[in-house]
N, C-alpha and C. Protein backbone atom coordinates (compact mmCIF):
# COMPACT_ATOMS: atom_id res chain seq x y z
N UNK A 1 120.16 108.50 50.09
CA UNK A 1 120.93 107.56 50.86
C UNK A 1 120.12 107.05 52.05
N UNK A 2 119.06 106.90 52.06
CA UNK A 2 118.61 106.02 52.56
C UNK A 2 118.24 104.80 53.83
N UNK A 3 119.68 104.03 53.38
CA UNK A 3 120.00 102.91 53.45
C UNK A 3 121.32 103.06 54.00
N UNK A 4 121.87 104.22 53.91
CA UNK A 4 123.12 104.37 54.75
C UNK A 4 123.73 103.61 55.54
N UNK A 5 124.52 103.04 55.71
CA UNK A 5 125.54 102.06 57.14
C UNK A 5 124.76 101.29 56.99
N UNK A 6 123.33 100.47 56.36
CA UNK A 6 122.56 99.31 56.57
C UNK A 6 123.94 98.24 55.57
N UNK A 7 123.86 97.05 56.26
CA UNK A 7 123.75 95.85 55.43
C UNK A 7 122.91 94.69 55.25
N UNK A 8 122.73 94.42 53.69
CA UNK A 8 121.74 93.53 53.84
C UNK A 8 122.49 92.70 52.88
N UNK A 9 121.56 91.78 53.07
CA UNK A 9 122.09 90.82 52.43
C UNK A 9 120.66 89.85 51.40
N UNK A 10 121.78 89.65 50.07
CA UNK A 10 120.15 89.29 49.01
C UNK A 10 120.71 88.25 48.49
N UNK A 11 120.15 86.96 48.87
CA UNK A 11 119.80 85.81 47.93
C UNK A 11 119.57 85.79 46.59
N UNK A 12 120.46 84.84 45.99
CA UNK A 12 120.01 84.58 44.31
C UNK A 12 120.22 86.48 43.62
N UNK A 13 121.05 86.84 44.39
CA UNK A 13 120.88 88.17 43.51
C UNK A 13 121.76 88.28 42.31
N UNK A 14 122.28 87.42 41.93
CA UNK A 14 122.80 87.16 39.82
C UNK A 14 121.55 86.75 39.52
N UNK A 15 120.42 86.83 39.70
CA UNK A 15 119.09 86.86 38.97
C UNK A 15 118.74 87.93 38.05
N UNK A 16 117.95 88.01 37.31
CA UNK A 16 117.17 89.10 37.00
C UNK A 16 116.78 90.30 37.93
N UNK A 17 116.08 89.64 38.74
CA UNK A 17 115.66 90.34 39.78
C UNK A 17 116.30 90.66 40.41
N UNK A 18 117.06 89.73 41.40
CA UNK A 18 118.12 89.90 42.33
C UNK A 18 118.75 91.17 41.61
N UNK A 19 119.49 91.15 40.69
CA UNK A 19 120.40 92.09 40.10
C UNK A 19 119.83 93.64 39.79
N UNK A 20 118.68 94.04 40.03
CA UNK A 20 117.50 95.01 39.71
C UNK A 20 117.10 95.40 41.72
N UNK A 21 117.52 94.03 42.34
CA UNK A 21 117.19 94.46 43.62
C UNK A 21 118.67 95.07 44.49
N UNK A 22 119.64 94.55 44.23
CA UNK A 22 120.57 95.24 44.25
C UNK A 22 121.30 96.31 43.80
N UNK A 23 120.60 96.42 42.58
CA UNK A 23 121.01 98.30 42.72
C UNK A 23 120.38 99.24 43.22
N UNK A 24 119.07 98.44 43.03
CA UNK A 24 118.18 99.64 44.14
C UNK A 24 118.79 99.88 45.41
N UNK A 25 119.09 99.11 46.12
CA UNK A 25 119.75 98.68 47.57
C UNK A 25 121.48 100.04 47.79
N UNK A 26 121.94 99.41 46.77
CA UNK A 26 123.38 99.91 46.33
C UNK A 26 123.04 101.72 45.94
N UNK A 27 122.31 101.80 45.22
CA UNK A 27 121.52 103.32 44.81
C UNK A 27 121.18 104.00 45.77
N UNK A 28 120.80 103.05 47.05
CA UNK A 28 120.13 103.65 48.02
C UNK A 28 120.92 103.80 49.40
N UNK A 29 122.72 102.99 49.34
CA UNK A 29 123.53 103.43 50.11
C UNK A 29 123.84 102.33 51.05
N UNK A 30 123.11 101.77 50.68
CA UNK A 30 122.89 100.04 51.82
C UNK A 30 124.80 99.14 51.21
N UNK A 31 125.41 98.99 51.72
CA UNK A 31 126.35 97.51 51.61
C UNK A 31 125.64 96.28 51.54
N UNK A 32 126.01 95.47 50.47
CA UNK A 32 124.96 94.76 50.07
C UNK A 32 126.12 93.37 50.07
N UNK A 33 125.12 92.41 50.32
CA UNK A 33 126.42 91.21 50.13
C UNK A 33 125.38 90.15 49.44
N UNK A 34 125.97 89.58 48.06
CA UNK A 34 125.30 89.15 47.45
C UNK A 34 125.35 87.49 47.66
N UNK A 35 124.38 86.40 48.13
CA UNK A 35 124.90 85.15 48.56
C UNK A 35 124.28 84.20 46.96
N UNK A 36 124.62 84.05 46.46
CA UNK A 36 123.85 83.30 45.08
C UNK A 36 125.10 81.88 45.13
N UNK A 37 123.96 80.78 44.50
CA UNK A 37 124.95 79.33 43.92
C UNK A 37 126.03 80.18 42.83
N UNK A 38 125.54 80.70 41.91
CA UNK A 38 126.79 80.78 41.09
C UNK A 38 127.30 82.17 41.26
N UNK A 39 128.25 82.03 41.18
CA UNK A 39 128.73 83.68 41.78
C UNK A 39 129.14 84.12 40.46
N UNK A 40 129.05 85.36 39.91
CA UNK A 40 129.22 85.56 38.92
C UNK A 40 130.26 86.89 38.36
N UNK A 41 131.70 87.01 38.55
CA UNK A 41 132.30 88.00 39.03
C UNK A 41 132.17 89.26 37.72
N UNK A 42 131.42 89.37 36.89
CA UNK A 42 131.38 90.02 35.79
C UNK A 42 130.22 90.79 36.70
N UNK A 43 129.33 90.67 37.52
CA UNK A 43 128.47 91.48 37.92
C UNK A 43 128.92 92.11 39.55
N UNK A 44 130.36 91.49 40.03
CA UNK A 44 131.02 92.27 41.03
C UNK A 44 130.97 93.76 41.27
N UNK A 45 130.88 94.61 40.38
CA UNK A 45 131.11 95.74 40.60
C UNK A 45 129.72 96.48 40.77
N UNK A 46 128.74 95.54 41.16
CA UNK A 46 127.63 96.22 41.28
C UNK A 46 127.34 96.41 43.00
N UNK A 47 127.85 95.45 43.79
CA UNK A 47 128.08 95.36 44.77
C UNK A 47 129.36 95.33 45.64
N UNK A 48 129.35 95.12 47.42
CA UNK A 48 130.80 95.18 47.59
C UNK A 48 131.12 93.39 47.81
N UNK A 49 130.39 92.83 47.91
CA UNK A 49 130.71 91.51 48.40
C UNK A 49 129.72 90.64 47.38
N UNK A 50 130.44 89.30 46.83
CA UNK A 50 129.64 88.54 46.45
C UNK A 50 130.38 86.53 47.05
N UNK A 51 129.41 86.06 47.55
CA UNK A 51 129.55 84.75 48.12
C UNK A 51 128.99 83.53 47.80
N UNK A 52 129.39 82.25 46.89
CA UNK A 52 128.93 81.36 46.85
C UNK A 52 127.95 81.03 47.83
N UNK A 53 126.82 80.75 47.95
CA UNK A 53 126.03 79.99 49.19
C UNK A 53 124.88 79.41 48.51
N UNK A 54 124.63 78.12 48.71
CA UNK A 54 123.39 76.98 48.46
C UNK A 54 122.59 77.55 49.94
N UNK A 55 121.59 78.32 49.91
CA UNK A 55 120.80 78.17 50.93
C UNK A 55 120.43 77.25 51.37
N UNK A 56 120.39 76.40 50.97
CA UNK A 56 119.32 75.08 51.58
C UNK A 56 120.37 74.24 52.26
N UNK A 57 121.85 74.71 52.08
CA UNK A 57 122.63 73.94 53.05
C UNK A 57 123.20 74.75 54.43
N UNK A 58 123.54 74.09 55.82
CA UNK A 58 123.15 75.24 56.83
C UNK A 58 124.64 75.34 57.04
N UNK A 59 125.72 74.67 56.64
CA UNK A 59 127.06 75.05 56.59
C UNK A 59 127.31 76.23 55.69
N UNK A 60 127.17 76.66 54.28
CA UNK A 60 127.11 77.65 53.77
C UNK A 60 126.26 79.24 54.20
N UNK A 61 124.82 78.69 55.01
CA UNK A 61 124.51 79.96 55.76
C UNK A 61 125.23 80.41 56.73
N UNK A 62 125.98 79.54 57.35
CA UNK A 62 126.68 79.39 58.64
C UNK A 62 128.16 80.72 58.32
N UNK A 63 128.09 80.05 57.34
CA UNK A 63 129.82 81.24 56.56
C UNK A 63 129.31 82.03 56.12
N UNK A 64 127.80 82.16 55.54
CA UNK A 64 127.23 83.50 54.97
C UNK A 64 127.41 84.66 55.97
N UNK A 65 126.56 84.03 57.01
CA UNK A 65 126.24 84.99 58.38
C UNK A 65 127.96 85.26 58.97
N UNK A 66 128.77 84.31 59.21
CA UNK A 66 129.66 84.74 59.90
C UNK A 66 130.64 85.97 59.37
N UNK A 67 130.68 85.84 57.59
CA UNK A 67 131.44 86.57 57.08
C UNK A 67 130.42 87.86 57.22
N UNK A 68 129.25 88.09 57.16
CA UNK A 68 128.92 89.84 57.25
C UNK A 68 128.94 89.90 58.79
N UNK A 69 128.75 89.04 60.08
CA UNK A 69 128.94 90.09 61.30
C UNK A 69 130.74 89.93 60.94
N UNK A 70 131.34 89.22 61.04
CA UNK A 70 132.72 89.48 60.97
C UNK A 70 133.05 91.02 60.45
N UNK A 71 132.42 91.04 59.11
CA UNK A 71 132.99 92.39 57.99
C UNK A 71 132.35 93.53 59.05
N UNK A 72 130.76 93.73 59.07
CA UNK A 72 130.28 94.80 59.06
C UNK A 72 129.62 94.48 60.65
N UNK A 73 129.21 93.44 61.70
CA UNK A 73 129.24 93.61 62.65
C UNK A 73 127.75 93.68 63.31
N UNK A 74 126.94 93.39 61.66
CA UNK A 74 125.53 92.82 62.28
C UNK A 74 125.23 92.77 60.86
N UNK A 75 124.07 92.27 61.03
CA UNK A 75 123.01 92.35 59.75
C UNK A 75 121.85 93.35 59.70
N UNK A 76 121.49 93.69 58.96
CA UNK A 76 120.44 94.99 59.15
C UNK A 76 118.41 94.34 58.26
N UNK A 77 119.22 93.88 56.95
CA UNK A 77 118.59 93.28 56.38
C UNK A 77 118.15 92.02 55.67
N UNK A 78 117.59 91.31 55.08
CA UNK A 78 117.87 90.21 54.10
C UNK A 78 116.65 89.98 53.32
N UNK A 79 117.14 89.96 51.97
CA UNK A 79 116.37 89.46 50.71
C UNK A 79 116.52 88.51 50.30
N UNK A 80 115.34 87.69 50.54
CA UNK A 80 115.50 85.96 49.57
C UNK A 80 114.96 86.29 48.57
N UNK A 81 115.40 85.96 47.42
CA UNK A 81 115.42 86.19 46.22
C UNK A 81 115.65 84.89 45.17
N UNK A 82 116.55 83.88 46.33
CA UNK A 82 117.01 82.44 45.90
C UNK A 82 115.68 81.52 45.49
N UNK A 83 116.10 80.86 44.53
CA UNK A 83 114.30 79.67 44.02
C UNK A 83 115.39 78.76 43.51
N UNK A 84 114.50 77.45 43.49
CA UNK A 84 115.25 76.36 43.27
C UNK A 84 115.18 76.64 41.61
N UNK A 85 116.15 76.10 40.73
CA UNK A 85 116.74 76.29 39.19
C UNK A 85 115.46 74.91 38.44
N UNK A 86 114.65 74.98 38.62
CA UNK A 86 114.11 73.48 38.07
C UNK A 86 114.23 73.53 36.42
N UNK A 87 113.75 72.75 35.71
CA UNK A 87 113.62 72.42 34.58
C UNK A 87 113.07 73.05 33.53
N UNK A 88 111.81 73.76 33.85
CA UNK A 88 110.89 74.86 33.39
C UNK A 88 111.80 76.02 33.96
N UNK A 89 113.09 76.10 34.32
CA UNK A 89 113.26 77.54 34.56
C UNK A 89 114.06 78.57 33.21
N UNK A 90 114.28 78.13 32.56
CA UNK A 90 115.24 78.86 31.61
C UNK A 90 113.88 79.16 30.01
C-alpha cells in the first residue's frame, strides 16, 4: 500500500495502458480518478471515480480539478496518458 490516502489522477486511462496504469495505482492503494473522452462504465469497477474530460478543453479541466479537491481535498498525483485518437490510431 504504497500509495495510501494519495490521489491521482490519470488521463486517457480506458486505454490500454491507462487501464494497466490504473491498477497498478489501485493495487498500490492510491484513489484514482480516471479523466478519459469516453468514459467507459464497464471498466468502473477498476477504479473509484471515472469523468468525461477532453483535456485540451480548459472548462472540462476546470471540473476535473474541482471535482477531486472537492471529493478528496487536494491532488497528490497526475498521469497523462491522454493522445489525440488520429487516423493511424486503431
Amino acid at each position: 500500500m504504497k500509495l495510501e490516502k494519495k490521489c491521482i489522477i490519470v488521463t486517457g486511462g480506458n486505454g490500454l495502458i491507462g487501464q494497466s496504469i490504473i491498477k497498478n495505482l489501485t493495487d498500490n492503494g492510491a484513489a484514482v480518478i480516471n479523466a478519459d473522452l469516453n468514459v467507459d462504465s464497464s471498466l468502473s469497477h477498476s477504479y473509484q471515480h471515472s469523468l468525461e474530460c477532453d483535456v485540451t478543453k480548459k472548462v472540462d479541466v476546470d471540473k476535473l480539478i474541482s471535482f477531486v479537491i472537492d471529493k478528496y481535498g487536494r491532488i497528490d498525483g497526475l498521469v497523462n496518458g491522454a493522445y489525440p485518437r488520429t487516423e493511424d490510431w486503431m
